[in-house]
Protein backbone atom coordinates (compact mmCIF):
# COMPACT_ATOMS: atom_id res chain seq x y z
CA UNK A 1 -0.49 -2.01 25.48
CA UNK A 2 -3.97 -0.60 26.63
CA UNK A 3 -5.67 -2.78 29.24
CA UNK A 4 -8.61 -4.86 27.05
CA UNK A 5 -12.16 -4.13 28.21
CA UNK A 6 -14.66 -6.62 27.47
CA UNK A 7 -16.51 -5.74 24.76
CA UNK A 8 -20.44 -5.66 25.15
CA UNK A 9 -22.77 -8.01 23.97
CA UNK A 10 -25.24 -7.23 21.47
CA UNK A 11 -29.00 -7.83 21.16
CA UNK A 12 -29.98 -9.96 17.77
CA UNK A 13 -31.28 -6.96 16.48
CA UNK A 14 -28.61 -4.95 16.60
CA UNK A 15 -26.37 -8.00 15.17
CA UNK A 16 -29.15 -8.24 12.64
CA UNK A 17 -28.88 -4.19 11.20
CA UNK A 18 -25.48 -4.98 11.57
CA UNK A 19 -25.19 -7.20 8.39
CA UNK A 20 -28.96 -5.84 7.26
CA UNK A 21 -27.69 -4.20 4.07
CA UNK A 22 -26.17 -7.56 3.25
CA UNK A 23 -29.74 -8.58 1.98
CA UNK A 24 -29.56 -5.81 -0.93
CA UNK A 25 -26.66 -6.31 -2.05
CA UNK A 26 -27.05 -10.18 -2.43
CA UNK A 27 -30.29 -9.43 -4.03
CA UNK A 28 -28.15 -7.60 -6.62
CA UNK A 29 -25.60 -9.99 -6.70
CA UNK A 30 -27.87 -13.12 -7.53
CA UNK A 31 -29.98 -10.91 -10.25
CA UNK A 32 -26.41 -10.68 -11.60
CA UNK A 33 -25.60 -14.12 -10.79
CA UNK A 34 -28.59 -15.61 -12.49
CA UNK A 35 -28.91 -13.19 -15.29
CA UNK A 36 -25.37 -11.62 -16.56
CA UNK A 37 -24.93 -15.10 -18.56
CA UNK A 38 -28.60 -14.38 -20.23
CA UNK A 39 -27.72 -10.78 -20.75
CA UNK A 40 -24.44 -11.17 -22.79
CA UNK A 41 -25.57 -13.92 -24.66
CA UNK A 42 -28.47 -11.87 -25.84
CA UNK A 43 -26.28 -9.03 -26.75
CA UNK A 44 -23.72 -11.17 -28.88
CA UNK A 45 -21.73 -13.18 -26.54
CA UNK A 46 -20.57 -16.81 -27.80
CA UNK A 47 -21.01 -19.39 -24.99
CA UNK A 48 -17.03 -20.88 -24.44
CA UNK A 49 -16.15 -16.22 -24.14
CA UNK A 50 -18.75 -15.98 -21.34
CA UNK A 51 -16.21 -16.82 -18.73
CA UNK A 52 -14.13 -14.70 -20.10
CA UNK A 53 -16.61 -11.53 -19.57
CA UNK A 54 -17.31 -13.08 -15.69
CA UNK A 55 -13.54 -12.57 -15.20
CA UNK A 56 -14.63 -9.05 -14.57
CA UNK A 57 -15.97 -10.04 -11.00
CA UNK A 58 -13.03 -11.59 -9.34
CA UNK A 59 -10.46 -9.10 -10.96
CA UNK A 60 -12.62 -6.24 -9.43
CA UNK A 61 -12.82 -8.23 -6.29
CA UNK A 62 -8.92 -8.69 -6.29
CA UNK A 63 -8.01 -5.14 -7.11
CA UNK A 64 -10.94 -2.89 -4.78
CA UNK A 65 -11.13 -5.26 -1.93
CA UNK A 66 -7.38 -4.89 -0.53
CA UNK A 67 -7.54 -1.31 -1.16
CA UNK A 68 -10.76 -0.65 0.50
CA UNK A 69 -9.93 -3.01 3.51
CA UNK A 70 -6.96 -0.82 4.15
CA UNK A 71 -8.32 2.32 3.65
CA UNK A 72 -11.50 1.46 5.82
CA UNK A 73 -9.18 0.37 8.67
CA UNK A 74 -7.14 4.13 8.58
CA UNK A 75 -10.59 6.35 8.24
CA UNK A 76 -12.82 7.60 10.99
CA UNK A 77 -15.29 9.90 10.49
CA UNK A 78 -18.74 11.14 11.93
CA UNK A 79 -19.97 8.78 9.32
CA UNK A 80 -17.90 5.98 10.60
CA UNK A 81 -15.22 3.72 9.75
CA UNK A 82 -16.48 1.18 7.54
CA UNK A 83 -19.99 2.50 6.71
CA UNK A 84 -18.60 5.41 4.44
CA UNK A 85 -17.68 2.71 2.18
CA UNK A 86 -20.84 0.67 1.97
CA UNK A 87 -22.85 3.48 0.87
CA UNK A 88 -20.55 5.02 -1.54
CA UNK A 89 -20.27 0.98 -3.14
CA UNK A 90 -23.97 0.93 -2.71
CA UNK A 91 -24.48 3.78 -4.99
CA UNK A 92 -21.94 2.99 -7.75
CA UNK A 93 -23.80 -0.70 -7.81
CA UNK A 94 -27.47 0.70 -8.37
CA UNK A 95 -26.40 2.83 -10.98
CA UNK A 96 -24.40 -0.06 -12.96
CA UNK A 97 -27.44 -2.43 -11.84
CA UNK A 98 -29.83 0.08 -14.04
CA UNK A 99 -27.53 0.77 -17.09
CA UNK A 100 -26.44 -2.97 -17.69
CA UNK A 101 -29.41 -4.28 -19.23
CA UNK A 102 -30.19 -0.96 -21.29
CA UNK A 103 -26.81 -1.77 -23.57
CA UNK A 104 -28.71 -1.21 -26.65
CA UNK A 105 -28.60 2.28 -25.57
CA UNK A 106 -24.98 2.59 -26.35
CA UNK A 107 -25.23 1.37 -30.14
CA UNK A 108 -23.95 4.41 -31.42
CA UNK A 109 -20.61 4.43 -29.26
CA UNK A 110 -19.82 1.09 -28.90
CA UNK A 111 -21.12 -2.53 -29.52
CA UNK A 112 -23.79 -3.48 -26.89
CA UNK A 113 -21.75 -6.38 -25.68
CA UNK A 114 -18.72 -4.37 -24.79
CA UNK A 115 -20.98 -1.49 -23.15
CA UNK A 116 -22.51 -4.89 -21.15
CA UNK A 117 -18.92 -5.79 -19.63
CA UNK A 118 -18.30 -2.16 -18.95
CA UNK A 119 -21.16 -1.87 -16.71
CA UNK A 120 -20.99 -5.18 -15.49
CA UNK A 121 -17.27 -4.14 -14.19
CA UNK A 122 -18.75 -0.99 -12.65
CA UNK A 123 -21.28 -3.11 -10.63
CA UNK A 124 -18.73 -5.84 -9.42
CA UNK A 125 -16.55 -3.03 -8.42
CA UNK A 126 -19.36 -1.80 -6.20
CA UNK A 127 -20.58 -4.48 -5.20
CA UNK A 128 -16.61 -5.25 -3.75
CA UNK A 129 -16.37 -1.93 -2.57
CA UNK A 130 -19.67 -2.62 -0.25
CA UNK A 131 -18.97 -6.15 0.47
CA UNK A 132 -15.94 -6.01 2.10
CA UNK A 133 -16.22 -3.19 4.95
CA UNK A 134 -19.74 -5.16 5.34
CA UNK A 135 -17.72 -8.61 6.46
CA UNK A 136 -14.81 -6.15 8.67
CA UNK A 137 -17.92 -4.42 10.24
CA UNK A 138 -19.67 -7.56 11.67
CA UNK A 139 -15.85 -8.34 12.94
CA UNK A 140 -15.64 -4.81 14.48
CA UNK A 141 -18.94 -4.63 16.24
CA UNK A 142 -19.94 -8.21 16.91
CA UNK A 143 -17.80 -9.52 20.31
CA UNK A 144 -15.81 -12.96 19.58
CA UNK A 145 -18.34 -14.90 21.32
CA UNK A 146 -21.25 -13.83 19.33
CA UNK A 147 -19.01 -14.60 15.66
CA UNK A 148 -21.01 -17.85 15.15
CA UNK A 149 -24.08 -15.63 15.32
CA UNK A 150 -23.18 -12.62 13.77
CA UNK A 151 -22.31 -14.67 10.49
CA UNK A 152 -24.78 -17.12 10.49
CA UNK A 153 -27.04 -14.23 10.48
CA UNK A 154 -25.61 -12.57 7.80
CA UNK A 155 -25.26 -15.63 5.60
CA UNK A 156 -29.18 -15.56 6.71
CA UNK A 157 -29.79 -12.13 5.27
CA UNK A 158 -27.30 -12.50 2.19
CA UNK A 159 -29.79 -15.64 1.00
CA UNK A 160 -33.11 -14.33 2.06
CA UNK A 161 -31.71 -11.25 -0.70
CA UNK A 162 -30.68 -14.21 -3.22
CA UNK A 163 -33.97 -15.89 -3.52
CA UNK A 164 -35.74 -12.47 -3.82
CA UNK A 165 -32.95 -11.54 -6.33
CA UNK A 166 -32.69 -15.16 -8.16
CA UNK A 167 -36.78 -15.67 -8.97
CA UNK A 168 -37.63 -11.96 -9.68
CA UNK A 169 -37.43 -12.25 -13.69
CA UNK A 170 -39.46 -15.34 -12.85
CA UNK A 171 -42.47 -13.46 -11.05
CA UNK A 172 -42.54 -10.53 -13.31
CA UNK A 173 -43.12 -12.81 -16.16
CA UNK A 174 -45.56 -15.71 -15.11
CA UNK A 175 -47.02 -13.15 -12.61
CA UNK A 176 -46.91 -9.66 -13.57
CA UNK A 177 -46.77 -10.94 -17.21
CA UNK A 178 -43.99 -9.18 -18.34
CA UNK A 179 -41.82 -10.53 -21.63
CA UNK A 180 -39.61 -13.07 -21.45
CA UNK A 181 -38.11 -13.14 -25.01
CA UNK A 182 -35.54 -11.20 -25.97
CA UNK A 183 -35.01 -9.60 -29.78
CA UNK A 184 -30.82 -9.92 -31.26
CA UNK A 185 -28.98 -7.14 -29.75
CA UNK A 186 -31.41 -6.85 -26.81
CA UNK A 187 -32.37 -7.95 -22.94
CA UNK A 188 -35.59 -9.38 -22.16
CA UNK A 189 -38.46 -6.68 -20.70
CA UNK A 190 -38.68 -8.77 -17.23
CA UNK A 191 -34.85 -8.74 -16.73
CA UNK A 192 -34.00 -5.33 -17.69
CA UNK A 193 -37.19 -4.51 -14.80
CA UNK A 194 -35.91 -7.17 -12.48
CA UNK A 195 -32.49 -4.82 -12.13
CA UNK A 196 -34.18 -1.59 -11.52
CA UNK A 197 -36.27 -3.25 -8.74
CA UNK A 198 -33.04 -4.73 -7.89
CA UNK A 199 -31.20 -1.52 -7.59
CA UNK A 200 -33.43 0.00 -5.59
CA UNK A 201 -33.71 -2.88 -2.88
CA UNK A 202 -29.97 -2.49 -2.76
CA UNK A 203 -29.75 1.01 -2.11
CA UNK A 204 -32.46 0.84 0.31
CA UNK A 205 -31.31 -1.94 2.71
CA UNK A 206 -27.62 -0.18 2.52
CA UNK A 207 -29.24 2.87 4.39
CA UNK A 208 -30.58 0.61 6.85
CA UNK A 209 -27.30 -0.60 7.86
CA UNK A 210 -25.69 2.70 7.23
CA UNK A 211 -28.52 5.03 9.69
CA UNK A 212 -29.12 2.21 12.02
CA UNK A 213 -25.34 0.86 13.30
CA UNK A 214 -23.63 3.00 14.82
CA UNK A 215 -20.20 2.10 15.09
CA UNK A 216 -17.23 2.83 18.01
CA UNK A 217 -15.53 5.48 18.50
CA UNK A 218 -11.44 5.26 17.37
CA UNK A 219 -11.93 4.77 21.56
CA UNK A 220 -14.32 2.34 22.37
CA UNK A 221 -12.67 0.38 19.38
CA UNK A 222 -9.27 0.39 20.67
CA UNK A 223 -10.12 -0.48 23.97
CA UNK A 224 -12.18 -3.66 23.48
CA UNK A 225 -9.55 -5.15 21.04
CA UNK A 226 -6.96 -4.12 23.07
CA UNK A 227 -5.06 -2.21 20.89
CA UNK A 228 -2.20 0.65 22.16
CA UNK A 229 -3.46 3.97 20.70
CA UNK A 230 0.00 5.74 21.18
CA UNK A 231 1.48 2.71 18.81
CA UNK A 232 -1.26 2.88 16.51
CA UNK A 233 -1.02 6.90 16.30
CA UNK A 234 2.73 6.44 15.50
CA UNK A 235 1.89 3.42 12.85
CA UNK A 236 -0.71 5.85 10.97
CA UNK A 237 1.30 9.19 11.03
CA UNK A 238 4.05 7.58 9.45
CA UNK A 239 3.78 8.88 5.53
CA UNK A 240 4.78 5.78 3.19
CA UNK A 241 5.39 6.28 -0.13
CA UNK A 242 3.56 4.19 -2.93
CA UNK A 243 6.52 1.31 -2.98
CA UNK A 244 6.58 1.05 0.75
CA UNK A 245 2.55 0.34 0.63
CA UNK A 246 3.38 -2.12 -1.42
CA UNK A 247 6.09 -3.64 0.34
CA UNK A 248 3.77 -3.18 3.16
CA UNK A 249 1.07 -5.06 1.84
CA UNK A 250 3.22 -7.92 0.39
CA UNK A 251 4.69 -8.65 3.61
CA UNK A 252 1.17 -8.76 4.92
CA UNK A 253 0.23 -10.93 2.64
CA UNK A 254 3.36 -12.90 3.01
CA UNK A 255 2.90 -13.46 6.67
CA UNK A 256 -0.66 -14.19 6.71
CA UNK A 257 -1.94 -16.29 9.44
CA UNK A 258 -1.68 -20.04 9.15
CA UNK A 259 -5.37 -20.69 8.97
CA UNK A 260 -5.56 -18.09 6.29
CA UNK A 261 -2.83 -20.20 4.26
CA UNK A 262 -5.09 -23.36 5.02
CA UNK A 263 -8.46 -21.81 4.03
CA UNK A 264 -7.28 -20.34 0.63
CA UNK A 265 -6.77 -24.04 -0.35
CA UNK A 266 -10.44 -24.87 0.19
CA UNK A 267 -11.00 -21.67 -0.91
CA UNK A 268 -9.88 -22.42 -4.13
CA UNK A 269 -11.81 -25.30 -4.90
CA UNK A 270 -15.00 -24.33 -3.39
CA UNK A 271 -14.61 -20.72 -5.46
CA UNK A 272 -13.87 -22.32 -8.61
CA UNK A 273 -17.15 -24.57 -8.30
CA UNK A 274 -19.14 -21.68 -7.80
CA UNK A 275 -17.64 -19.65 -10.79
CA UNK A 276 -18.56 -22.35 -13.15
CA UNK A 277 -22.12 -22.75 -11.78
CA UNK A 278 -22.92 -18.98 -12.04
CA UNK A 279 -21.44 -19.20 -15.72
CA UNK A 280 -22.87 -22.62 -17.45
CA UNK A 281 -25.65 -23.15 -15.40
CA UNK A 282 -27.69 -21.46 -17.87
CA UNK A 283 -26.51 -23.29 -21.04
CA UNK A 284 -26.26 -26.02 -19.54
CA UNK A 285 -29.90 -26.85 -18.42
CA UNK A 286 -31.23 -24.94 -21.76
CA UNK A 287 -29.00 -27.65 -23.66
CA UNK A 288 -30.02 -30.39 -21.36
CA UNK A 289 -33.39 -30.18 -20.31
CA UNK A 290 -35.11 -27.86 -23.22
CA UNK A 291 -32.72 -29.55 -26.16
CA UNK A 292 -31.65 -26.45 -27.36
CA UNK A 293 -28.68 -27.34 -29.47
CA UNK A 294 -25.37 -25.66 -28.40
CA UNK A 295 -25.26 -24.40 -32.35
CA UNK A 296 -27.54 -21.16 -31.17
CA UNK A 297 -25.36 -20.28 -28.54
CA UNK A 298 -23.01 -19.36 -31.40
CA UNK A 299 -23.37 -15.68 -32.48
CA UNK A 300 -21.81 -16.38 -35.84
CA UNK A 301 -24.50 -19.01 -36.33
CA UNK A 302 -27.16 -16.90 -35.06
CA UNK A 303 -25.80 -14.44 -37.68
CA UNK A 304 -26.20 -16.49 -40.31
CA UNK A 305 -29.52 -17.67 -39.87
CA UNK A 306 -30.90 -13.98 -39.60
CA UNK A 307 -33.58 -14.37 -37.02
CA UNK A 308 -34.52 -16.68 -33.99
CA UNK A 309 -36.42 -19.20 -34.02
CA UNK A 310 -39.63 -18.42 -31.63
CA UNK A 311 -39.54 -21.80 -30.56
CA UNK A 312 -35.55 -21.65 -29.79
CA UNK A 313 -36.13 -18.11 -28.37
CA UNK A 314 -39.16 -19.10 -26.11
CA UNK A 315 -37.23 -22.62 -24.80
CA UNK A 316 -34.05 -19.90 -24.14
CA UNK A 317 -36.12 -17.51 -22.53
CA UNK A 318 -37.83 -20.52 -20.23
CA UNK A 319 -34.71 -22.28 -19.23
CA UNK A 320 -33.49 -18.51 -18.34
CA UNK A 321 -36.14 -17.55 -16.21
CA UNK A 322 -35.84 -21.35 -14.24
CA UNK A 323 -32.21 -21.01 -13.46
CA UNK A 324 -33.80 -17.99 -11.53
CA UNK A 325 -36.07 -20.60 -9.83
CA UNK A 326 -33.11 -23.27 -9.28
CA UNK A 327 -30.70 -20.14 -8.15
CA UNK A 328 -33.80 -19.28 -5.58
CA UNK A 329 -34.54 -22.75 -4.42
CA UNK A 330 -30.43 -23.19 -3.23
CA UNK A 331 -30.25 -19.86 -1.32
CA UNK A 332 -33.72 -20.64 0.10
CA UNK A 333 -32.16 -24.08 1.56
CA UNK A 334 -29.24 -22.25 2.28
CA UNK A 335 -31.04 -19.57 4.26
CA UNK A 336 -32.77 -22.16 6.14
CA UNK A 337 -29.57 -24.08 6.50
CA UNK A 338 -27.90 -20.72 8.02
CA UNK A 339 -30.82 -20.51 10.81
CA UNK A 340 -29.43 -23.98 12.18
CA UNK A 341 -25.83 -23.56 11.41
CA UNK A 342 -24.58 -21.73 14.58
CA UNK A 343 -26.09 -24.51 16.51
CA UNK A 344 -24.50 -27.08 14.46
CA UNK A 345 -21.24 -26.05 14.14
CA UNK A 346 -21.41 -25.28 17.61
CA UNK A 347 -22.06 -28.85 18.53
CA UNK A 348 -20.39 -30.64 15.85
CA UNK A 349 -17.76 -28.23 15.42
CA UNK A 350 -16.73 -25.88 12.62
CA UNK A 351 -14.22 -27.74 10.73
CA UNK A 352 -16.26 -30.83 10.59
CA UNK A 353 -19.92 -28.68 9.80
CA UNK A 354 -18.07 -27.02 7.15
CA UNK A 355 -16.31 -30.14 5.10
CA UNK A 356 -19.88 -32.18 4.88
CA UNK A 357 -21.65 -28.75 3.57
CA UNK A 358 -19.27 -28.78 0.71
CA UNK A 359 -19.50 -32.33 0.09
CA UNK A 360 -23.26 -31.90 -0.11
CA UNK A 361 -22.99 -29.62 -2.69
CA UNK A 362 -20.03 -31.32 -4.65
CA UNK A 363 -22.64 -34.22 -5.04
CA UNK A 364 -25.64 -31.72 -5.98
CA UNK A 365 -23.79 -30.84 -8.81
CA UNK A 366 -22.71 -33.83 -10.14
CA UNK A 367 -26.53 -35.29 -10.07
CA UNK A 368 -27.50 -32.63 -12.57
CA UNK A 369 -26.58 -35.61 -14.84
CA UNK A 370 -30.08 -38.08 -13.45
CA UNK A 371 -32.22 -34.98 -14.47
CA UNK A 372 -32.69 -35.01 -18.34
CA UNK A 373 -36.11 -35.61 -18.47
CA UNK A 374 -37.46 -33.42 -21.12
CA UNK A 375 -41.62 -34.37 -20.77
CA UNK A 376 -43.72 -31.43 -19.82
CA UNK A 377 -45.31 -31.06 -17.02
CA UNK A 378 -47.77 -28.87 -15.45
CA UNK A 379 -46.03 -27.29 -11.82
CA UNK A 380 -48.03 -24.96 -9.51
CA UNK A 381 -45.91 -22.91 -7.90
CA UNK A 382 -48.41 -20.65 -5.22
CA UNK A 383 -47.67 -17.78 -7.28
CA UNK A 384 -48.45 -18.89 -10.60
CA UNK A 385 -48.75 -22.17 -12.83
CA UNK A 386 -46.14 -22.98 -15.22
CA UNK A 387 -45.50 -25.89 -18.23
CA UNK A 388 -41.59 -27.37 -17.90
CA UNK A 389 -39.91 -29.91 -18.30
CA UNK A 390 -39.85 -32.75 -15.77
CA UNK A 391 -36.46 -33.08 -15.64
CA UNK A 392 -36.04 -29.10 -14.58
CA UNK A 393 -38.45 -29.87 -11.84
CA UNK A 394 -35.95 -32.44 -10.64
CA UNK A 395 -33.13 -29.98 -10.71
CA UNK A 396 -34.91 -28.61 -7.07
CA UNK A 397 -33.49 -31.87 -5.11
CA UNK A 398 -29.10 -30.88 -6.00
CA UNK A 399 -30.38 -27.41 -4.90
CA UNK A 400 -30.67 -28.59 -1.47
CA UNK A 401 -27.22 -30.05 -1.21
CA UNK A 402 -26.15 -26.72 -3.25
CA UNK A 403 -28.08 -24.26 -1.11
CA UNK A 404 -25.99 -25.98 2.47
CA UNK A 405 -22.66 -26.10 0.78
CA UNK A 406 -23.57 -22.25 0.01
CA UNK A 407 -24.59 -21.11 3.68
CA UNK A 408 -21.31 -22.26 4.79
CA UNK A 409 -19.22 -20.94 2.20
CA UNK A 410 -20.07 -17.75 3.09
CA UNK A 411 -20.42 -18.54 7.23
CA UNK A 412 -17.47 -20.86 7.87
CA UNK A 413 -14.60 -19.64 6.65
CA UNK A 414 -15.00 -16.05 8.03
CA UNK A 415 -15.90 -17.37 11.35
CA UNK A 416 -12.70 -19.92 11.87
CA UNK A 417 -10.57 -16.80 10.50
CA UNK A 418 -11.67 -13.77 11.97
CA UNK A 419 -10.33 -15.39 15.70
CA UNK A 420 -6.79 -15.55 14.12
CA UNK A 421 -6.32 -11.69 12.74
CA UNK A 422 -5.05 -8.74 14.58
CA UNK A 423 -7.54 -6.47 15.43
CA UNK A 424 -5.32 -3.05 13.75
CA UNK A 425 -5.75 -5.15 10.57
CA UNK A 426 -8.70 -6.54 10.41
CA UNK A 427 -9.99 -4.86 7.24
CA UNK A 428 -6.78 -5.53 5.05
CA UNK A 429 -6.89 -9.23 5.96
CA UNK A 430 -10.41 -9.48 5.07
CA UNK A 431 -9.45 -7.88 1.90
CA UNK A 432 -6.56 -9.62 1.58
CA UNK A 433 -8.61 -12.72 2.40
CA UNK A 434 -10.63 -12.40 -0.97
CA UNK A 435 -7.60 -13.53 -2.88
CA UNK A 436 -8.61 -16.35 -2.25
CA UNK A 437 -12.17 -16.25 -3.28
CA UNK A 438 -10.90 -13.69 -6.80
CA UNK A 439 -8.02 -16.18 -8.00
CA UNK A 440 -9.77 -19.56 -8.18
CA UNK A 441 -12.54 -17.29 -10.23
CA UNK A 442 -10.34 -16.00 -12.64
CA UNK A 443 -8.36 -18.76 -13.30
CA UNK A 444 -11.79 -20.81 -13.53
CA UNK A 445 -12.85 -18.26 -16.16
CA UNK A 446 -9.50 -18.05 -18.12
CA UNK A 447 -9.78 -21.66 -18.60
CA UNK A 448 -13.07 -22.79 -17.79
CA UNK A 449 -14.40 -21.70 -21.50
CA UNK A 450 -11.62 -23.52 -23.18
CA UNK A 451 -12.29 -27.01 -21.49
CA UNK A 452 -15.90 -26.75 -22.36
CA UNK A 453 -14.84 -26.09 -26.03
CA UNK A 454 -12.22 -28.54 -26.65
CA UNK A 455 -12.75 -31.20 -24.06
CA UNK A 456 -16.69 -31.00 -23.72
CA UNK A 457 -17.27 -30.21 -27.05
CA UNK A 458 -19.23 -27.24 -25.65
CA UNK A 459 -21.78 -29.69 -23.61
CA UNK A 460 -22.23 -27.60 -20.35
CA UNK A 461 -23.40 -30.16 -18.55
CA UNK A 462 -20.44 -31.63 -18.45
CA UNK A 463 -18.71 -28.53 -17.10
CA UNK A 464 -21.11 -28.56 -13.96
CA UNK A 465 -20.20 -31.93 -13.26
CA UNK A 466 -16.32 -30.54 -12.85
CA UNK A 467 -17.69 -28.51 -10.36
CA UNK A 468 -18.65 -30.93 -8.35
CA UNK A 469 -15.52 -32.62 -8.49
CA UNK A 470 -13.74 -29.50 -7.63
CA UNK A 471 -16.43 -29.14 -4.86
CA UNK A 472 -15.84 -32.58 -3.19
CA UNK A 473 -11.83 -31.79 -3.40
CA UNK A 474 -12.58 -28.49 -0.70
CA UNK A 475 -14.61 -30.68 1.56
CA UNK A 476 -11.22 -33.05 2.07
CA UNK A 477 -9.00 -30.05 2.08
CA UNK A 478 -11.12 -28.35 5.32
CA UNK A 479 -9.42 -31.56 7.12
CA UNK A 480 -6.26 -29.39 7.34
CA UNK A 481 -7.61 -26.33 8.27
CA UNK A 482 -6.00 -25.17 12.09
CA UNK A 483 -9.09 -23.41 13.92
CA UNK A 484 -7.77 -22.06 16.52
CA UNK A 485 -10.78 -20.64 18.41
CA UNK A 486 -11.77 -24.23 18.76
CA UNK A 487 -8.76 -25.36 20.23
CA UNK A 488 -8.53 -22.51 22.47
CA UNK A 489 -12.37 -23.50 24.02
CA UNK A 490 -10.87 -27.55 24.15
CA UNK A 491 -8.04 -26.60 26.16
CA UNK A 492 -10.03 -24.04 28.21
CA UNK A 493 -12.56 -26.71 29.18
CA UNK A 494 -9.38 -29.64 29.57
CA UNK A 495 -8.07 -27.21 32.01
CA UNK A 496 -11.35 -26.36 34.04
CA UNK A 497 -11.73 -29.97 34.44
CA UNK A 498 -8.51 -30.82 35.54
């Protein structure tokens, strides 16, 4: 084996162009997030089949993540090893982020809906194809003792893009004065906008990252994670054929790590939460809050009656736009949550910083229920003045809990894992490692939509209350979670002061 060098140190701002990029993409991801629900309900979707469309995301996730992990770890280039990847994603997602909202365009071929899930699978796809080398390239250029850092950062940067992403329909309606409303068959003005400004912020912090990290030579690489080049040489000339990949891969995924095994169980519960919350969240406080029965959620109703309402398509439009707001207001707390959480999991440790995050936001989302208040009220916001309901105004405080559960979600788990994976493999674990972030999703939209039908009798409220549930169920889990970085430093410092 090659004698490891240390690998250098580097400054926050190279740690910060490192994961810069990360900040477009979110911002894509939450205008997605906040909106996709909006956007097929408007083109024909009925409320219990809109998990069923979000199944998209995860399955994408679960197919291109592997593959690109793998392939990212076997290609170097004079573009790089990772960063070929992000920009080819990056492209593929602002090109789906501009054609999803334009479905009408596709009457003539197809029904709008279906050419909405189309280009919603093209985006997810690219968004998975960017995401992934993104998390193996903070592992490959960030040195173990910065980890903490180079994630917190990154969670820092993915939320700063999900409150710019989350309350941009917002601001180009009560600002810019954009329309809200959307005609049958169609996506609002402000939203379909919202994704071209979207695209382009994408695109545009991707060739940050891309032009300003420059990553190590095959090398440099192999040297500071102590890798043997002659064994890795002999490992890639070796020509497999399509069952032995597999084979390959299975017995990777097989023999993951132990604290892999342990995190896919939080995993699961923290990821099914979330896919729930990104689905119902809209329905839910539009049914709530605005009293918008769940009858006009139902295309085959909204067929019958001919034509919307304009006071049911105004109160739709409203509660719409303010999920934007409540989406911005948890990755605001969970941006400021990520400045602080190096230090706290630092001094509190990881395991124990990570459990209370997601019991925080298991209880956020159960107090949706003590906000139902449907008075208006008159709310300045800085940027513009608005007339809602007091109980969506209350909806800000579960954010909070929402927003920290969030930061850590996306900090945590990386951080305790990426300490326990060999450094050859970094990318196909990491790939591998979205399993468990793709299953809980799909199995939470497979039958997510059928509990809210025939349990909930298609209340959403009571759907985001299961989240929480499931939410609070991951914070107990973490208690079995091996880190073994942080046993490593204990035994270190037991030893120094014996």
């Amino acid at each position: 084996m090659n004698k490891k060098i240390k690998q250098p140190a580097l400054s926050f701002w190279q740690v910060w162009n490192v994961s810069f990029g990360f900040l477009g993409v979110q911002f894509g991801f939450a205008l997605q997030n906040a909106n996709a629900s909006r956007i097929l309900s408007d083109l024909g979707a009925d409320l219990h089949s809109l998990s069923l469309f979000w199944i998209v995301a995860p399955l994408m996730g679960l197919i291109v993540q592997p593959i690109v992990g793998s392939a990212s770890d076997r290609t170097w280039n004079r573009f790089g090893r990772r960063n070929p990847y992000i920009l080819f994603g990056a492209i593929a997602a602002a090109i789906g982020m501009a054609f999803m909202p334009n479905a009408q365009i596709a009457v003539a071929i197809m029904a709008p809906m279906i050419f909405g899930g189309i280009m919603l699978a093209l985006m997810d796809g690219a968004f998975n194809v960017t995401m992934q080398p993104f998390r193996a390239l903070v592992s490959d250029m960030v040195p173990s003792e910065q980890r903490n850092l180079g994630y917190s950062i990154q969670s820092l940067l993915i939320n700063i893009g999900a409150v710019c992403g989350s309350i941009l329909p917002f601001v180009l309606t009560n600002v810019i004065g954009l329309d809200n409303t959307a005609k049958a068959g169609e996506v609002a003005p402000s939203v379909i906008w919202a994704f071209y400004l979207g695209a382009t912020a994408l695109f545009g912090s991707v060739l940050w990252t891309v032009f300003r990290t420059k990553e190590y030579s095959p090398k440099q690489y192999n040297a500071y994670k102590g890798i043997d080049e002659t064994e890795l040489n002999k490992e890639l000339a070796v020509q497999k054929s399509l069952a032995e990949k597999l084979s390959g891969f299975f017995k990777l995924l097989i023999g993951m790590p132990k604290t892999m095994k342990q995190l896919a169980v939080v995993q699961f519960f923290s990821w099914f939460a979330l896919f729930i919350m990104w689905v119902y969240t809209t329905p839910a406080i539009t049914q709530y809050i605005w009293g918008v029965e769940a009858k006009w959620f139902d295309p085959d109703y909204l067929t019958s009656v001919g034509t919307i309402p304009a006071e049911i398509a105004a109160a739709k439009g409203a509660a719409g736009d303010w999920v934007g707001i409540i989406f911005a207001a948890y990755s605001l707390f969970a941006a400021i949550f990520s400045i602080l959480l190096t230090r706290i999991a630092n001094l509190f440790g990881r395991k124990l910083t990570y459990s209370v995050s997601l019991l925080l936001g298991g209880i956020g989302y159960i107090s949706f229920l003590a906000f139902q208040n449907s008075e208006i009220v008159h709310v300045n916001l800085l940027v513009t003045e608005v007339d809602v309901p007091k109980g969506a105004i209350g909806l800000l405080f579960p954010m909070a809990g929402i927003g920290i559960a969030w930061a850590a979600i996306l900090a945590m788990p990386y951080a305790i894992l990426s300490d326990s994976l060999p450094a050859a493999k970094t990318g196909v674990y990491m790939g591998i490692f979205n399993f468990t972030i793709a299953a809980p999703q799909i199995l939470s939209g497979i039958i997510a939509g059928q509990i809210l039908a025939h349990i909930f009798d298609n209340q959403a409220i009571n759907i985001i209350v299961l989240a929480g549930v499931f939410m609070i169920l991951g914070a107990i889990s973490v208690y079995f979670v091996r880190d073994e970085s942080a046993e490593k430093l204990i035994a270190e410092k037991e030893l120094a002061g014996a």
